[in-house]
Protein backbone atom coordinates (compact mmCIF):
# COMPACT_ATOMS: atom_id res chain seq x y z
CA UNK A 1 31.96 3.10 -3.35
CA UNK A 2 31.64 6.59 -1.22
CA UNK A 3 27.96 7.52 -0.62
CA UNK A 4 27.78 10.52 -2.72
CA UNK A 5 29.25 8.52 -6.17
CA UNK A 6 26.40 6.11 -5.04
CA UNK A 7 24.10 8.73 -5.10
CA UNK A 8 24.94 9.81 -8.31
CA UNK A 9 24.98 6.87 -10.20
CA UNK A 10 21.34 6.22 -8.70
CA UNK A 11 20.25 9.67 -10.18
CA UNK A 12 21.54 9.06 -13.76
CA UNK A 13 20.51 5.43 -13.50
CA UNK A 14 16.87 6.78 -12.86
CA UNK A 15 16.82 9.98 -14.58
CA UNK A 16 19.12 9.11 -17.95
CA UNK A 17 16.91 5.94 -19.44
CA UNK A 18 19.20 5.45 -22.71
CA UNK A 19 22.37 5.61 -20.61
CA UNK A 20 20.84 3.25 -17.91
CA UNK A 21 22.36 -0.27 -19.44
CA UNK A 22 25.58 1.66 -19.79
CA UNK A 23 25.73 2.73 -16.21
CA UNK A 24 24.64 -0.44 -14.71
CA UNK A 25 27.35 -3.04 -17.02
CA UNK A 26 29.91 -0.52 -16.04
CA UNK A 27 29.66 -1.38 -12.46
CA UNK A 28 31.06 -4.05 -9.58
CA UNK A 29 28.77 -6.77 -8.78
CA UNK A 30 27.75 -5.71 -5.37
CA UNK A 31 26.92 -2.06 -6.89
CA UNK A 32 24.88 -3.50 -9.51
CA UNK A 33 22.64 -5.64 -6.59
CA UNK A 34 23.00 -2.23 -4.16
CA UNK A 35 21.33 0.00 -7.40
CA UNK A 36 18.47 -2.48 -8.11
CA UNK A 37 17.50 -2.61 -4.24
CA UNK A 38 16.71 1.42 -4.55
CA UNK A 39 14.92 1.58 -7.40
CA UNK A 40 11.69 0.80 -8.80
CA UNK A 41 9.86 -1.57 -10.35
CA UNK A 42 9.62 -0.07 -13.47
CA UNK A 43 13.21 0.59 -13.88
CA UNK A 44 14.21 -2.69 -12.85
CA UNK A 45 12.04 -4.30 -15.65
CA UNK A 46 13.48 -2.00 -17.93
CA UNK A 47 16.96 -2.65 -17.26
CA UNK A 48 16.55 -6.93 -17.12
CA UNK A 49 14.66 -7.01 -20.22
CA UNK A 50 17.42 -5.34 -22.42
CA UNK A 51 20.40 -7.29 -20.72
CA UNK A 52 21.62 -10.67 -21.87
CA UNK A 53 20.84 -13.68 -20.56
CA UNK A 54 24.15 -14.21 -18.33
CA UNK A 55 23.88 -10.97 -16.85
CA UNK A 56 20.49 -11.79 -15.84
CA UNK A 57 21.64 -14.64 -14.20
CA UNK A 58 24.87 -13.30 -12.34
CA UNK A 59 22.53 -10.60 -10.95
CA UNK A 60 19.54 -12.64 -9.32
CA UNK A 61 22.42 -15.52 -7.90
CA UNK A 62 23.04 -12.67 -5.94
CA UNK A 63 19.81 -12.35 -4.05
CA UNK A 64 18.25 -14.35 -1.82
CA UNK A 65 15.09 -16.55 -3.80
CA UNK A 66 12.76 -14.44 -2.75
CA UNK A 67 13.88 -11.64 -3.52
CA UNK A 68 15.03 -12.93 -7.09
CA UNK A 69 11.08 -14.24 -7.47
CA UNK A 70 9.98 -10.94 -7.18
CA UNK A 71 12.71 -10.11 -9.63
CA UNK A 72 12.19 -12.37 -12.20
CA UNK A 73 8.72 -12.18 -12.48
CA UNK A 74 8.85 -8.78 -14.29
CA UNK A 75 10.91 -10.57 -16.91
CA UNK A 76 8.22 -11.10 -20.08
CA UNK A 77 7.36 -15.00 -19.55
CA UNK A 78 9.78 -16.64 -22.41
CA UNK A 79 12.42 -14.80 -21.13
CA UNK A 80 12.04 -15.90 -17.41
CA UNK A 81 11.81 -19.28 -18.59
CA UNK A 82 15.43 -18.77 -20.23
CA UNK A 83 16.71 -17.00 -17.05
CA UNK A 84 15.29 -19.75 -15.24
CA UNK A 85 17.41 -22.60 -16.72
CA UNK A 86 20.36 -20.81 -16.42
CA UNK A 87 20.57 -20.36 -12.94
CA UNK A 88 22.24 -22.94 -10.04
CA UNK A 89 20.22 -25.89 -9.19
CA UNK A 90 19.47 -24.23 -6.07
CA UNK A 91 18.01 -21.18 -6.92
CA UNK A 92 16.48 -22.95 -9.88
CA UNK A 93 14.15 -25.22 -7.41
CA UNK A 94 13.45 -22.22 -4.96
CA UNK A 95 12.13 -20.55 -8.04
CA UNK A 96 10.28 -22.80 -9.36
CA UNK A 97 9.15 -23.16 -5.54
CA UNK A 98 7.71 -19.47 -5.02
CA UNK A 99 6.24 -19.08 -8.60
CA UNK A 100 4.08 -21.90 -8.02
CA UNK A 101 2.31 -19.91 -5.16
CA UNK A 102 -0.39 -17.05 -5.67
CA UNK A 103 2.07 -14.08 -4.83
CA UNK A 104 -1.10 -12.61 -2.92
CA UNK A 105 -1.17 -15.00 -0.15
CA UNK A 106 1.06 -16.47 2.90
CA UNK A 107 3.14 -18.80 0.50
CA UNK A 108 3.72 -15.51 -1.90
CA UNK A 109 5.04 -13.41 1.21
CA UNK A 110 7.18 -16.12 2.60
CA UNK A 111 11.40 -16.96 2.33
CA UNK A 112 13.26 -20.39 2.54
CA UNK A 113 15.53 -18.99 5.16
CA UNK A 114 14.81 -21.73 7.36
CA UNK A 115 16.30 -25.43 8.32
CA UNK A 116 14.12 -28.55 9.82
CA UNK A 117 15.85 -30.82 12.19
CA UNK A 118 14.24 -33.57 14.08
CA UNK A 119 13.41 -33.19 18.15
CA UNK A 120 15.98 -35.98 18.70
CA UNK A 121 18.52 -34.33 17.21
CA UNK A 122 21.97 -32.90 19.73
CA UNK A 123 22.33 -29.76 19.61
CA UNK A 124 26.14 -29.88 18.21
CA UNK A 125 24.49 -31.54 15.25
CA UNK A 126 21.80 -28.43 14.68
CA UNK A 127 25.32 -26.44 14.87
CA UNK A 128 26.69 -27.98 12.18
CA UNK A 129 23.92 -27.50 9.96
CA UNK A 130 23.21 -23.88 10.67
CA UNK A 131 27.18 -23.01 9.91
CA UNK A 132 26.25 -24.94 6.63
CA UNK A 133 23.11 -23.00 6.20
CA UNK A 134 25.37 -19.71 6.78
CA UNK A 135 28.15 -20.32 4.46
CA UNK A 136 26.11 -21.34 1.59
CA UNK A 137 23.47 -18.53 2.15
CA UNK A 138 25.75 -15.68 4.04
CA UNK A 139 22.04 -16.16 6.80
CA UNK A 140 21.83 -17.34 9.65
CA UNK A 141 18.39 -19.46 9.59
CA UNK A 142 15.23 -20.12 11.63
CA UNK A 143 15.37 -23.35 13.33
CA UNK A 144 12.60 -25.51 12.82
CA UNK A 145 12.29 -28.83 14.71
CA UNK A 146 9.48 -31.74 13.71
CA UNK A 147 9.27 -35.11 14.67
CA UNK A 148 7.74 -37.66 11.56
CA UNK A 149 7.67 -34.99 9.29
CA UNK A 150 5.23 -32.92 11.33
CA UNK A 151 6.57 -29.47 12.65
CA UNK A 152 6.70 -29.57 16.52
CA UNK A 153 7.64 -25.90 16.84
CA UNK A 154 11.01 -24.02 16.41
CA UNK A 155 14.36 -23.92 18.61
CA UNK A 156 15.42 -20.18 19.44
CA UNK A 157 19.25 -19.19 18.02
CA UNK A 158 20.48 -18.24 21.21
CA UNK A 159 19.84 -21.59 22.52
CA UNK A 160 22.92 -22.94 20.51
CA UNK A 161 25.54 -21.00 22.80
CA UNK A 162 23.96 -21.65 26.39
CA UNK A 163 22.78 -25.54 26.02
CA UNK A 164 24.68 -28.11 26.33
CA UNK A 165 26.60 -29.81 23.08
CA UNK A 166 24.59 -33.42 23.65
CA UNK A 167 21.32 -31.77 25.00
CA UNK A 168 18.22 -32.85 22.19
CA UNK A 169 16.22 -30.19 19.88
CA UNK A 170 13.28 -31.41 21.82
CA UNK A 171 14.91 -29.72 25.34
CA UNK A 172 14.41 -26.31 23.69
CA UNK A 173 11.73 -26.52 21.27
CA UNK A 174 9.64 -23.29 21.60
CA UNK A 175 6.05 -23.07 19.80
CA UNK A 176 5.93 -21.39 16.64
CA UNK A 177 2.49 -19.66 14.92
CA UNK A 178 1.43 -21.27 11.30
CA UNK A 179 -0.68 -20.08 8.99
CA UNK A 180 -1.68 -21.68 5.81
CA UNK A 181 -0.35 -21.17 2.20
CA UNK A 182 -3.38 -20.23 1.04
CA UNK A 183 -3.93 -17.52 3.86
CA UNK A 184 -4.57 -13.86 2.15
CA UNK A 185 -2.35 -10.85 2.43
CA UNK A 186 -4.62 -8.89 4.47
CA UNK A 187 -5.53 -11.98 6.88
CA UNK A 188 -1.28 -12.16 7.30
CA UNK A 189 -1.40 -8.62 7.93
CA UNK A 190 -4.04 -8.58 10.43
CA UNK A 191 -2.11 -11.93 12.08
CA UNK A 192 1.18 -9.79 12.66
CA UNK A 193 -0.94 -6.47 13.81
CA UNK A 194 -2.28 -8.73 16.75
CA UNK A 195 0.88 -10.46 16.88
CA UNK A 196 3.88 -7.75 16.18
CA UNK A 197 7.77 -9.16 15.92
CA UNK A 198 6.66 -12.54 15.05
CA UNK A 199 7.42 -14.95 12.58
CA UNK A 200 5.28 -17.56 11.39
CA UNK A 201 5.56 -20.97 9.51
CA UNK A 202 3.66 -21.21 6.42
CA UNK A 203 2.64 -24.52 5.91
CA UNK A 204 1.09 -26.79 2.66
CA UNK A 205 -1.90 -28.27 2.15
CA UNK A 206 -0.68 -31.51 4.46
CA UNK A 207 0.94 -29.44 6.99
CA UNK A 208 3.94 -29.68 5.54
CA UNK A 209 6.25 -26.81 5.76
CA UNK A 210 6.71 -24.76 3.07
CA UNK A 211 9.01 -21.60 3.98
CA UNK A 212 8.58 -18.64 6.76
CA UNK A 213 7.29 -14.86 7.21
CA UNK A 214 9.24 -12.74 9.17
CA UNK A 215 7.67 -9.50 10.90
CA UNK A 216 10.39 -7.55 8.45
CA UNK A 217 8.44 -9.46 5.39
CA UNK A 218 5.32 -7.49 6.45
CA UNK A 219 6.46 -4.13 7.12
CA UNK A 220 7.48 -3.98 2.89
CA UNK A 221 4.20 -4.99 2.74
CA UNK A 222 2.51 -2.30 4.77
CA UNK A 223 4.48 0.29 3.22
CA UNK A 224 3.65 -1.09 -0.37
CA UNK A 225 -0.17 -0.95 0.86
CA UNK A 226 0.37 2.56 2.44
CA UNK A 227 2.08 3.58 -1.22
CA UNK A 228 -1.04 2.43 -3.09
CA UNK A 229 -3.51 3.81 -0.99
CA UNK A 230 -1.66 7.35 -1.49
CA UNK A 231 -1.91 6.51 -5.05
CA UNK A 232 -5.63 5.84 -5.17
CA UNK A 233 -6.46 9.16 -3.17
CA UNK A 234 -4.79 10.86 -5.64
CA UNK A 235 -5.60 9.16 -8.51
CA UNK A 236 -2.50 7.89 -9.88
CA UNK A 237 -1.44 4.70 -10.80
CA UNK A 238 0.86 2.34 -8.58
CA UNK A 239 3.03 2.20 -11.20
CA UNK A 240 4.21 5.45 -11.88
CA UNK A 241 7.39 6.49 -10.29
CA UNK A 242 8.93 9.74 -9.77
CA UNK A 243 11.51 8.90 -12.68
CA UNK A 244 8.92 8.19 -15.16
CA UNK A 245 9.07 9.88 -18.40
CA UNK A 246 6.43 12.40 -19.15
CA UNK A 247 4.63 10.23 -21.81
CA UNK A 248 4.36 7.30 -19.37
CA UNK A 249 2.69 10.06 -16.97
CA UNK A 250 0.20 11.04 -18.93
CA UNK A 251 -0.51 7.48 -19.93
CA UNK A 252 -1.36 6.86 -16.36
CA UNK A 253 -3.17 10.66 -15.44
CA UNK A 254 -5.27 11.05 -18.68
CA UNK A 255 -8.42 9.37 -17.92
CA UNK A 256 -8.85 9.95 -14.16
CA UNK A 257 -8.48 14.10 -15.11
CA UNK A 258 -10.95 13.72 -17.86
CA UNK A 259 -13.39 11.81 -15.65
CA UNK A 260 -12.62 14.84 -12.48
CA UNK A 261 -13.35 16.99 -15.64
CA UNK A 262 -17.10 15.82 -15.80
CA UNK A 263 -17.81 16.38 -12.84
CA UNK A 264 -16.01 19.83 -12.55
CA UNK A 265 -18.83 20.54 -15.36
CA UNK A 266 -22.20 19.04 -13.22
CA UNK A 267 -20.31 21.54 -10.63
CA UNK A 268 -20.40 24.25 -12.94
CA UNK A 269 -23.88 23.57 -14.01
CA UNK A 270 -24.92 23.59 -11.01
CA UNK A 271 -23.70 27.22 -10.02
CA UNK A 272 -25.24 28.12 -13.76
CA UNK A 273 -28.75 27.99 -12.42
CA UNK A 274 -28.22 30.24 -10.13
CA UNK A 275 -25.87 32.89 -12.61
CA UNK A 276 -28.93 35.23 -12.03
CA UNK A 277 -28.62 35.57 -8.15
CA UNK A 278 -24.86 35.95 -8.27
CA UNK A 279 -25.21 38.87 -10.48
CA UNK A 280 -26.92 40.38 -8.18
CA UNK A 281 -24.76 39.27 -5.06
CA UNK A 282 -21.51 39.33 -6.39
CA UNK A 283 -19.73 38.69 -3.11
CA UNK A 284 -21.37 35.45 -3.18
CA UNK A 285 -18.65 34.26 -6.02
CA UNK A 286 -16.12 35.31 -3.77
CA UNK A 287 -17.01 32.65 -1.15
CA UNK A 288 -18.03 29.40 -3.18
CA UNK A 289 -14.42 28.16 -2.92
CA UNK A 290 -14.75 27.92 0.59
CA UNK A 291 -18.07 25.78 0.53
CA UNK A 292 -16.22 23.78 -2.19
CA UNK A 293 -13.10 23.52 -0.27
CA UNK A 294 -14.07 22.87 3.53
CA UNK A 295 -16.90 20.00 1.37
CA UNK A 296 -14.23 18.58 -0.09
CA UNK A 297 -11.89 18.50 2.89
CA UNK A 298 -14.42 16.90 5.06
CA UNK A 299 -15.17 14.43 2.69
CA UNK A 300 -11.45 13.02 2.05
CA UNK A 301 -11.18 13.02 6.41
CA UNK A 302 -14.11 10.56 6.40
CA UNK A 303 -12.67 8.49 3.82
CA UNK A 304 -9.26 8.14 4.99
CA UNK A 305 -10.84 6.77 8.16
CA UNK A 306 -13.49 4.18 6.46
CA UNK A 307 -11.01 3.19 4.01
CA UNK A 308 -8.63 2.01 7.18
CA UNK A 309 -11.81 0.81 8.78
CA UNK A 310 -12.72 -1.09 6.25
CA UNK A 311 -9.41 -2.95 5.55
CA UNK A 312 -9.16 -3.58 8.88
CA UNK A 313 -12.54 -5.39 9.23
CA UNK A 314 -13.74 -3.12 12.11
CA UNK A 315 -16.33 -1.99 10.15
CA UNK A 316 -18.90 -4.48 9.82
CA UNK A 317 -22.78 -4.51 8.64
CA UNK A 318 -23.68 -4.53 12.44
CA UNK A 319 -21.61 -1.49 13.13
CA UNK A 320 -21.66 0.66 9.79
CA UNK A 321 -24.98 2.83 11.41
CA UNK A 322 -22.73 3.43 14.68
CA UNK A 323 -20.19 5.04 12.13
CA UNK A 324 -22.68 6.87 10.52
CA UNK A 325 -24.23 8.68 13.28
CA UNK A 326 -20.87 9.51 15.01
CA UNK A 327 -19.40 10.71 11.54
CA UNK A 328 -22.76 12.83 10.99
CA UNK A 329 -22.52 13.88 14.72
CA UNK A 330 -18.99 14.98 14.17
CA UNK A 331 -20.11 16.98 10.65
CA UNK A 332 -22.73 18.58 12.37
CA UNK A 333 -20.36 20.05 15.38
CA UNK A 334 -17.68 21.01 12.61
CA UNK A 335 -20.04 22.47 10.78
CA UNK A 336 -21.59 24.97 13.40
CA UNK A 337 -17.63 25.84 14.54
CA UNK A 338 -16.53 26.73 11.13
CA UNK A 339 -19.74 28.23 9.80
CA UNK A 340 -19.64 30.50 13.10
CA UNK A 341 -16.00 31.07 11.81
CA UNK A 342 -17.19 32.37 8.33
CA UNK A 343 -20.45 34.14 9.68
CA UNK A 344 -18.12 36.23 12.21
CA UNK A 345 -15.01 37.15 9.09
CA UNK A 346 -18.06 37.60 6.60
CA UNK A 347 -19.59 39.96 9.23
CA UNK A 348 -16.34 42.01 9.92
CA UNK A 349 -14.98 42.31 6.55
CA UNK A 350 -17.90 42.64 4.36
CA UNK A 351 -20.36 43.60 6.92
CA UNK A 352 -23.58 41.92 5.41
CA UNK A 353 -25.39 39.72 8.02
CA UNK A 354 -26.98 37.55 5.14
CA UNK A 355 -24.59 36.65 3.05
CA UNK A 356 -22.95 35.63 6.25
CA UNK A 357 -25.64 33.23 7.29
CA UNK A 358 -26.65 31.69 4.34
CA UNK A 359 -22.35 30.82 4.03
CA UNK A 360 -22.25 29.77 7.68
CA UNK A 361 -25.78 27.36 6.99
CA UNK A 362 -24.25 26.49 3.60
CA UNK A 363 -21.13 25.09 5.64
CA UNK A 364 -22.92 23.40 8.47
CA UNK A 365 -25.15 21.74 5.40
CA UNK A 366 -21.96 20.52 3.72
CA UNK A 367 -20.31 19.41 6.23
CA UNK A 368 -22.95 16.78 6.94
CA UNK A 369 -23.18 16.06 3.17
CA UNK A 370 -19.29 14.95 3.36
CA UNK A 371 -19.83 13.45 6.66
CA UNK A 372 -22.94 11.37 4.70
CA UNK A 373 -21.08 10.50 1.76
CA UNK A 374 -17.89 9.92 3.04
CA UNK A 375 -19.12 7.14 5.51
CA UNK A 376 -21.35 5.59 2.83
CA UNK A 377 -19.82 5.47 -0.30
CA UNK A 378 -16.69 3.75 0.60
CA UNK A 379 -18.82 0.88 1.61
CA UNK A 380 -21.39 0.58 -1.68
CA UNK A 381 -18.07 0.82 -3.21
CA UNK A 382 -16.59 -2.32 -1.65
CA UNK A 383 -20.12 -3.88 -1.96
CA UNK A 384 -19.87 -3.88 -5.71
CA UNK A 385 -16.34 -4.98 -5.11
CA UNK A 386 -14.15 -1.98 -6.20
CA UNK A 387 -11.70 -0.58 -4.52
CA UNK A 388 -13.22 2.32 -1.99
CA UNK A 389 -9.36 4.65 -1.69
CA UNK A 390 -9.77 4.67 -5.89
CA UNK A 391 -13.47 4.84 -6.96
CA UNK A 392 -14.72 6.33 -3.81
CA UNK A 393 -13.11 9.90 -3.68
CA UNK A 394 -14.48 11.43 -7.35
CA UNK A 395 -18.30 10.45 -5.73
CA UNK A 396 -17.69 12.03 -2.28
CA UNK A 397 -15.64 15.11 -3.92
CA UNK A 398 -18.79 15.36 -6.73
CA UNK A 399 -21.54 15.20 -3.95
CA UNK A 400 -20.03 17.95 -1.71
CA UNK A 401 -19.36 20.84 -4.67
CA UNK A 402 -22.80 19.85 -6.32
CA UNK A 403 -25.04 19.75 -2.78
CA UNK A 404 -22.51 22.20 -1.38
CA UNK A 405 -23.52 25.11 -4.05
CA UNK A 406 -26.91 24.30 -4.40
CA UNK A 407 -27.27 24.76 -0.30
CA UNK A 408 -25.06 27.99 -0.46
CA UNK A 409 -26.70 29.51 -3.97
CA UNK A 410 -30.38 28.02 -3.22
CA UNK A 411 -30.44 29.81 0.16
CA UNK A 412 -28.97 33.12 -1.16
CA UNK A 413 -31.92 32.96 -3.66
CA UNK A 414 -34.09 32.54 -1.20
CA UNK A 415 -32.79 34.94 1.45
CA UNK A 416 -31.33 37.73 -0.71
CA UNK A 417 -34.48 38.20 -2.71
């Protein structure tokens, strides 16, 4: 199929939700497996819970088990189970394989692409079972060699064309990183940062070898991590898709606006106690949006980098006042550049020299709050174990338009009497 048809048919697959089960039976095989690698989760679950049971099963015979696990767990559970039994034997035990493991750890991250031979094994006898391997999986495997059952370390692909037909497994074997079933996402993640285009054998709870994670395993990973985090800073649910109707939208919106809401009204408060000295300086309500603004914007800088500093472990109890006092020091020098900035237009265009110093304090004072705030909160927020990119920016955002207006309004009271 050309490109552009493919395109197409993607579009009205994603966009067209009654017409989706139409569009998808009324392609080849290899189309149908093409569409369901570029779409989302969401769709996909709504497309294999209204087909039948057969079609279910001539799609996910098509994809490798891994793949299919992550497939057929958005199935509701009595239908997997159904799926499930009709499938090939093969699939059928790699299934029943992967679902046994916590899909947030090593053994949930891992394939079966793999092959054990012993270390006294020739190598035209390896050959023989990787072209085996290859036909009935259309992969070439990894090449794992053990001796009694316990892995020894792994003989490199390449090593098949230059050795010799009767040379042993044992005359190549290579060493090969491990890491435990029960290792966590982010401990993989941090193992493949230090260690990049790896691979590593996951292995059981008596070392026995359970399946493999490739350095291309991890990089869906880090892009479904770098997805979610965009998500949280924005308050929108992992979930939601671009395709999503506008009910499911709001579904996932509603409550995060109305909670923004609240504090849009402590805001407003807040500038309500001072109604008195506005009316009186009326070009101050001309430049609250920039205290809000440049508050706000400072704020969401800090977080972005404790958030990463935080899931990378780097920031610690030991080092959290460090970060502090360099993320304060850094507010502080923003805040005299830009308040100089506003001081100076201020000066120019409006030409009042107070209005432009209590704005340029105001800045310098909110720039310290975000700075404050922004280094802090994300780490209280991971202290009482919730999630610091989610929970953490509606605190920071609050504290810099409430402290940021009572600096800029409670100075102009004070000056501009």
């Amino acid at each position: 199929m050309k490109q552009t048809a493919f395109r197409s048919i993607v579009h009205d697959f994603s966009y067209h939700p009654r017409k989706r089960l139409e569009i998808f039976r009324a392609l080849e095989l290899e189309d149908k497996v093409a569409l369901l690698n570029r779409t989302t989760n969401y769709i996909k679950e709504d497309l294999l819970k209204h087909l039948e049971l057969n079609e279910c099963q001539e799609v996910l015979e098509r994809f490798d088990p891994d793949q299919a696990t992550d497939l057929i767990q958005l199935l509701p559970k009595r239908k997997r189970e159904k799926v499930i039994a009709t499938l090939n034997e093969s699939l059928k035990r790699d299934l029943s394989l992967l679902l046994s493991f916590d899909p947030h750890t090593a053994a949930g991250l891992m394939n079966l692409d793999y092959i054990q031979v012993d270390q006294e094994d020739y190598i035209d006898q390896i050959a023989e079972k990787v072209r085996t391997h290859e036909q009935k999986t259309g992969k070439i495997p990894l090449i794992l060699i053990s001796s009694d059952s316990n892995l020894k370390g792994f003989l490199p692909g390449y090593r098949l064309v230059l050795a010799k037909p009767k040379d042993k497994a044992l005359d190549h074997l290579q060493k090969i990183a491990t890491l435990k079933s029960t290792t966590t996402q982010d401990q993989v993640l941090k193992f493949f940062q230090t260690h990049p285009h790896r691979k590593a054998v996951v292995l059981g709870e008596h070392d026995n070898v359970l399946g493999v994670i490739y350095s291309d395993d991890i990089i869906r990973l880090i892009q479904e991590k770098e997805s979610a985090s965009l998500y949280d800073f924005a308050g929108v649910r992992a979930e939601e898709s671009v395709y999503d109707a506008f009910r499911r939208k709001v579904k996932f919106r509603y409550k995060w606006l109305i909670l923004n809401l609240g504090t849009a009204f402590l805001a407003a408060f807040t500038v309500s106690i001072f109604q008195d000295t506005i009316a009186k300086q009326v070009l101050l309500a001309v430049y609250m949006p920039i205290v809000a603004g440049m508050g706000g914007n400072a704020g969401t800088q800090t977080l972005a980098v404790m958030v990463r500093g935080l899931a990378t472990e780097e920031i610690t109890t030991k080092t959290i006042f460090t970060v502090l006092r360099n993320e304060v020091g850094a507010g502080f020098v923003n805040g005299l550049i830009n308040g100089l900035i506003v001081f100076t237009i201020v000066l120019v265009v409006n030409h009042n020299l107070l209005v432009g110093a209590v704005l340029g304090i105001a800045m310098v004072v909110n720039l310290l709050i975000a700075a404050s705030f922004g280094t802090l909160v994300p780490v209280l927020m991971q202290k009482l174990g919730k999630d610091p990119a989610s929970s953490a920016t509606i605190f920071i955002t609050t504290a810099t338009d409430i402290f940021g207006f009572l600096a800029f309004l409670g100075l102009a009271t004070v000056l501009l009497r």
